[in-house]
C-alpha atoms as a PDB file:
ATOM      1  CA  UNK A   1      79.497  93.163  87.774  1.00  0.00           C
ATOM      2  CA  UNK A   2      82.272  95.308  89.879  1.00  0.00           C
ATOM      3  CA  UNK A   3      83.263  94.367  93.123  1.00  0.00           C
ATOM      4  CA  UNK A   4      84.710  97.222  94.556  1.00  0.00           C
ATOM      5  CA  UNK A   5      84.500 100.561  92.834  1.00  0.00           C
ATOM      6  CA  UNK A   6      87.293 103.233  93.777  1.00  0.00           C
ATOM      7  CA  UNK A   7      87.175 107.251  92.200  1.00  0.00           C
ATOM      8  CA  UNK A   8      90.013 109.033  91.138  1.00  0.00           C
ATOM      9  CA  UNK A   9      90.675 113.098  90.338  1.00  0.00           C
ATOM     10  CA  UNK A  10      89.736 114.276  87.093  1.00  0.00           C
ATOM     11  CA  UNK A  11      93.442 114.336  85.856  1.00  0.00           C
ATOM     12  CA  UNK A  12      94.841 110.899  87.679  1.00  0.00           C
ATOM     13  CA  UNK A  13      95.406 107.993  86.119  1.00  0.00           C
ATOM     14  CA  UNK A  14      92.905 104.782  86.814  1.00  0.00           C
ATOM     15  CA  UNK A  15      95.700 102.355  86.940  1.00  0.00           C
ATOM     16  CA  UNK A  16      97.534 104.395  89.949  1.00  0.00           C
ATOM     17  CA  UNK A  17      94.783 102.843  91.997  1.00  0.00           C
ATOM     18  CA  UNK A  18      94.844  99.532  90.280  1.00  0.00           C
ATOM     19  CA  UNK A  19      97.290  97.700  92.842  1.00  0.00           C
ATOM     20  CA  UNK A  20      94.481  99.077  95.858  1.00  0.00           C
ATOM     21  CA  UNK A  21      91.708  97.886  93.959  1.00  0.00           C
ATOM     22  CA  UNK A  22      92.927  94.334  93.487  1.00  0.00           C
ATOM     23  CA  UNK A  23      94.396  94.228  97.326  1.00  0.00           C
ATOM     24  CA  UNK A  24      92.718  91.486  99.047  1.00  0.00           C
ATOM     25  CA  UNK A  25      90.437  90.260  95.956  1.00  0.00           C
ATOM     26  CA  UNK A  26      90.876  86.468  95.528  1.00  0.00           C
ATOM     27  CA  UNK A  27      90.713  85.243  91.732  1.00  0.00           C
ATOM     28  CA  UNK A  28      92.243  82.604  89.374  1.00  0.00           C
ATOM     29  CA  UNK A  29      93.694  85.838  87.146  1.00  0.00           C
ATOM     30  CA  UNK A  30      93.984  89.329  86.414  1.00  0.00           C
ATOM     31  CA  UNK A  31      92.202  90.477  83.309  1.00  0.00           C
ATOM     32  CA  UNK A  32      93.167  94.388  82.211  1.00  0.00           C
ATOM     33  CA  UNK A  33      94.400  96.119  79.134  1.00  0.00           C
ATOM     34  CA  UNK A  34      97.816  97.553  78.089  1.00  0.00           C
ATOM     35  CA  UNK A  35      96.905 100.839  80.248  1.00  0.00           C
ATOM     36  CA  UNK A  36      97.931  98.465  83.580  1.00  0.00           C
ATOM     37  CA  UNK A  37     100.743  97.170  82.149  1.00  0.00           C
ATOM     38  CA  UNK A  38     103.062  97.797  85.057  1.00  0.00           C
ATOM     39  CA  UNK A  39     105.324  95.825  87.295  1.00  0.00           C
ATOM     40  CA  UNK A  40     103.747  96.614  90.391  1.00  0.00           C
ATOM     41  CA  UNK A  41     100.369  95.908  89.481  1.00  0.00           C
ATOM     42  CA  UNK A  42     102.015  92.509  87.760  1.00  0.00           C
ATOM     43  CA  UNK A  43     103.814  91.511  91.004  1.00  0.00           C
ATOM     44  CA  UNK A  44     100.903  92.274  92.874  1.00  0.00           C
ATOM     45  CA  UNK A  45      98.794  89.757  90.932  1.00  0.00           C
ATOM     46  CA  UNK A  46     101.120  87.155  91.035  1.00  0.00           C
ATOM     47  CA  UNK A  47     101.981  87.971  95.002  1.00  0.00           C
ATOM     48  CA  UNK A  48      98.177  87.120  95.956  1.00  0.00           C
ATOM     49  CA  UNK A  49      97.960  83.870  93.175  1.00  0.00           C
ATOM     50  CA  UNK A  50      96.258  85.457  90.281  1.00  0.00           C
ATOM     51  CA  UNK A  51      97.427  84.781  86.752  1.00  0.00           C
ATOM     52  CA  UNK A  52      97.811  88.400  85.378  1.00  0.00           C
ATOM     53  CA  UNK A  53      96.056  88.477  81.422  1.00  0.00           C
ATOM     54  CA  UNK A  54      97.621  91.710  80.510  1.00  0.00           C
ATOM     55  CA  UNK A  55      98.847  92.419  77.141  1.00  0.00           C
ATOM     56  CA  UNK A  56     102.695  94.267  77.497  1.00  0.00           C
ATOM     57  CA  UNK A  57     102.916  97.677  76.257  1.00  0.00           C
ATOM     58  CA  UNK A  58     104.899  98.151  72.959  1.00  0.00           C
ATOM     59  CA  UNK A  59     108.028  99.940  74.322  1.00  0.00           C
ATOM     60  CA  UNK A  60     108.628  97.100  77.071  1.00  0.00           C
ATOM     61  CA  UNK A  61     112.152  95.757  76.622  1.00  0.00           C
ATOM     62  CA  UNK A  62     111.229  92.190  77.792  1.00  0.00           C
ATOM     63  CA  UNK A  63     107.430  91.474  75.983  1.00  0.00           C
ATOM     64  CA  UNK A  64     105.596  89.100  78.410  1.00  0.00           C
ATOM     65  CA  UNK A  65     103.603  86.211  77.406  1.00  0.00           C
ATOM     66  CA  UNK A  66      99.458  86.327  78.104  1.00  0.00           C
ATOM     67  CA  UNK A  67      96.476  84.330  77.126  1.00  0.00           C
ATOM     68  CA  UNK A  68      95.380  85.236  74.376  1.00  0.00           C
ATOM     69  CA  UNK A  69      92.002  83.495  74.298  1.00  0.00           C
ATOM     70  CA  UNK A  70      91.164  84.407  78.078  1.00  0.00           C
ATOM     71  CA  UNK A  71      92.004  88.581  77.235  1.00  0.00           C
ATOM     72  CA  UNK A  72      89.596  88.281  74.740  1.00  0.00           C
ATOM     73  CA  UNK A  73      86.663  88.033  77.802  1.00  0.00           C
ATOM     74  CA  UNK A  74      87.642  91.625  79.100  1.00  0.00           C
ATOM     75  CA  UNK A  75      84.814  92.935  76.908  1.00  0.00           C
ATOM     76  CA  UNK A  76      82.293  91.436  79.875  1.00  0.00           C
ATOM     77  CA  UNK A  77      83.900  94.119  82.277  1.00  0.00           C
ATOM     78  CA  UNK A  78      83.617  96.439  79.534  1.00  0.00           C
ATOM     79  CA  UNK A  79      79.925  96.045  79.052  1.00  0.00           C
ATOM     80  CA  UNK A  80      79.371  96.072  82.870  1.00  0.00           C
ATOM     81  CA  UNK A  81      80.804  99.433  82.222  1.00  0.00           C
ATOM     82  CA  UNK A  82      79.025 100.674  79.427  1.00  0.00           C
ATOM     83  CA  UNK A  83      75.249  99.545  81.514  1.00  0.00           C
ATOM     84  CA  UNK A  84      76.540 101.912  84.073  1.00  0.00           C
ATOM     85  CA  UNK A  85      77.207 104.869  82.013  1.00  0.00           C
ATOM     86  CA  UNK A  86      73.657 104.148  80.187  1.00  0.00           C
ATOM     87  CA  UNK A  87      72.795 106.130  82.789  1.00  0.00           C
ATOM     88  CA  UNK A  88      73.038 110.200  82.565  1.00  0.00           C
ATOM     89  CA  UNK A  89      74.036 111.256  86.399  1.00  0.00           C
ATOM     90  CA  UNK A  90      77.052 108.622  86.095  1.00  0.00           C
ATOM     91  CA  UNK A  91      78.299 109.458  82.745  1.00  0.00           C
ATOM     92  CA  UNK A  92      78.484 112.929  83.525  1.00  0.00           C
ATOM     93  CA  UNK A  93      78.888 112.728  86.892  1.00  0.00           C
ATOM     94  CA  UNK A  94      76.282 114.843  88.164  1.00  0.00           C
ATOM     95  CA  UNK A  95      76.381 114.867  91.842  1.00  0.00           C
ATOM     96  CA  UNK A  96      78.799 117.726  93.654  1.00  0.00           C
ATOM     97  CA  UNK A  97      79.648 114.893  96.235  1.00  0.00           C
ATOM     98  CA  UNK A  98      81.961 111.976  95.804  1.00  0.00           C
ATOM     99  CA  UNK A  99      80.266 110.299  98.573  1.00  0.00           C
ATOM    100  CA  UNK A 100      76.780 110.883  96.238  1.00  0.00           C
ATOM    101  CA  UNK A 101      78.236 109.987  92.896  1.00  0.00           C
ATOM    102  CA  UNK A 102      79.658 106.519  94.486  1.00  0.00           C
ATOM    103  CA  UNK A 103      76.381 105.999  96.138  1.00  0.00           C
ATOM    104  CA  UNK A 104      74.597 106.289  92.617  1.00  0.00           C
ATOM    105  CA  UNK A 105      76.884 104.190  91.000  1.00  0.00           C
ATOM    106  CA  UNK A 106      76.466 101.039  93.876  1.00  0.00           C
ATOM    107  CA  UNK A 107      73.058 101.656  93.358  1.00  0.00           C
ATOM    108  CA  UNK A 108      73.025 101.102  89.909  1.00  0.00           C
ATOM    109  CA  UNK A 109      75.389  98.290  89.933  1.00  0.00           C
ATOM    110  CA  UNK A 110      73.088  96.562  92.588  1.00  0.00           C
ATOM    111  CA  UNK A 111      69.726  97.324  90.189  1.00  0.00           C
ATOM    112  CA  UNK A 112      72.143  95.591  87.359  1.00  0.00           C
ATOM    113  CA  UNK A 113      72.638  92.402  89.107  1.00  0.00           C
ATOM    114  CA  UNK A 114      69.509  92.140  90.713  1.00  0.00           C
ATOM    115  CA  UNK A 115      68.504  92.441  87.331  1.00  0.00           C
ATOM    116  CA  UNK A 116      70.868  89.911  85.498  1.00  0.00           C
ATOM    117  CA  UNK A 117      70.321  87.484  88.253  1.00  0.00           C
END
C-alpha cells in the first residue's frame, strides 16, 4: 500500500516529484519503471542506501544494470494502484479541492489495508 501520496498538475510529469517522494523513506531498493529513469532520482536512491530497480531508458548512452527478477514485483504497486482507481471519485477525480481529492484517496488507501490486513 502507498506510503506517502503527493498530486501533481494535470500536465506535469509524476517523476518530477519522484526525488520528494522518496526523500526520507528508508528501504532496501527502489522499484520504478523506465518513466524514472533519471540521474537524480538514481543518485538519490543510492545517496539514502536503496538499491535503485529501474530499467534504463533506450536512448541512454551508458545502459545500467538492474534486477531483473526483483522489477518483475512492481506489478504489487501497480495493483495497489488499480484498487484505488476501482473507485469512481478517484479515477476521475471528482472533488474541486486538492485538499478533498487527497483526503479521499488516504481514506481509501486506509479502508485497503485495514482490509488486506
Amino acid at each position: 500500500m502507498p506510503v506517502r501520496i503527493l498530486a501533481t498538475e494535470a500536465t506535469r510529469a509524476d517523476c518530477s516529484l519522484a526525488c520528494e517522494l522518496i526523500e526520507g523513506l528508508v528501504a532496501e531498493h527502489l522499484i520504478a519503471d523506465k518513466g524514472y529513469d533519471s540521474d537524480a532520482i538514481v543518485e538519490q536512491a543510492r545517496h539514502q542506501g536503496m538499491q535503485p530497480v529501474i530499467p534504463p531508458r533506450k536512448n541512454r548512452k551508458e545502459q545500467r544494470e538492474y534486477d531483473k527478477h526483483l522489477y518483475r514485483q512492481r506489478h504489487l504497486v501497480e495493483n495497489a494502484f488499480l484498487l484505488l482507481k476501482q473507485w469512481r471519485g478517484i479515477a476521475t477525480r471528482y472533488a474541486k479541492r486538492l485538499s478533498s481529492f487527497l483526503a479521499a484517496t488516504q481514506i481509501r488507501c486506509l479502508v485497503l489495508w485495514l482490509r488486506i490486513s
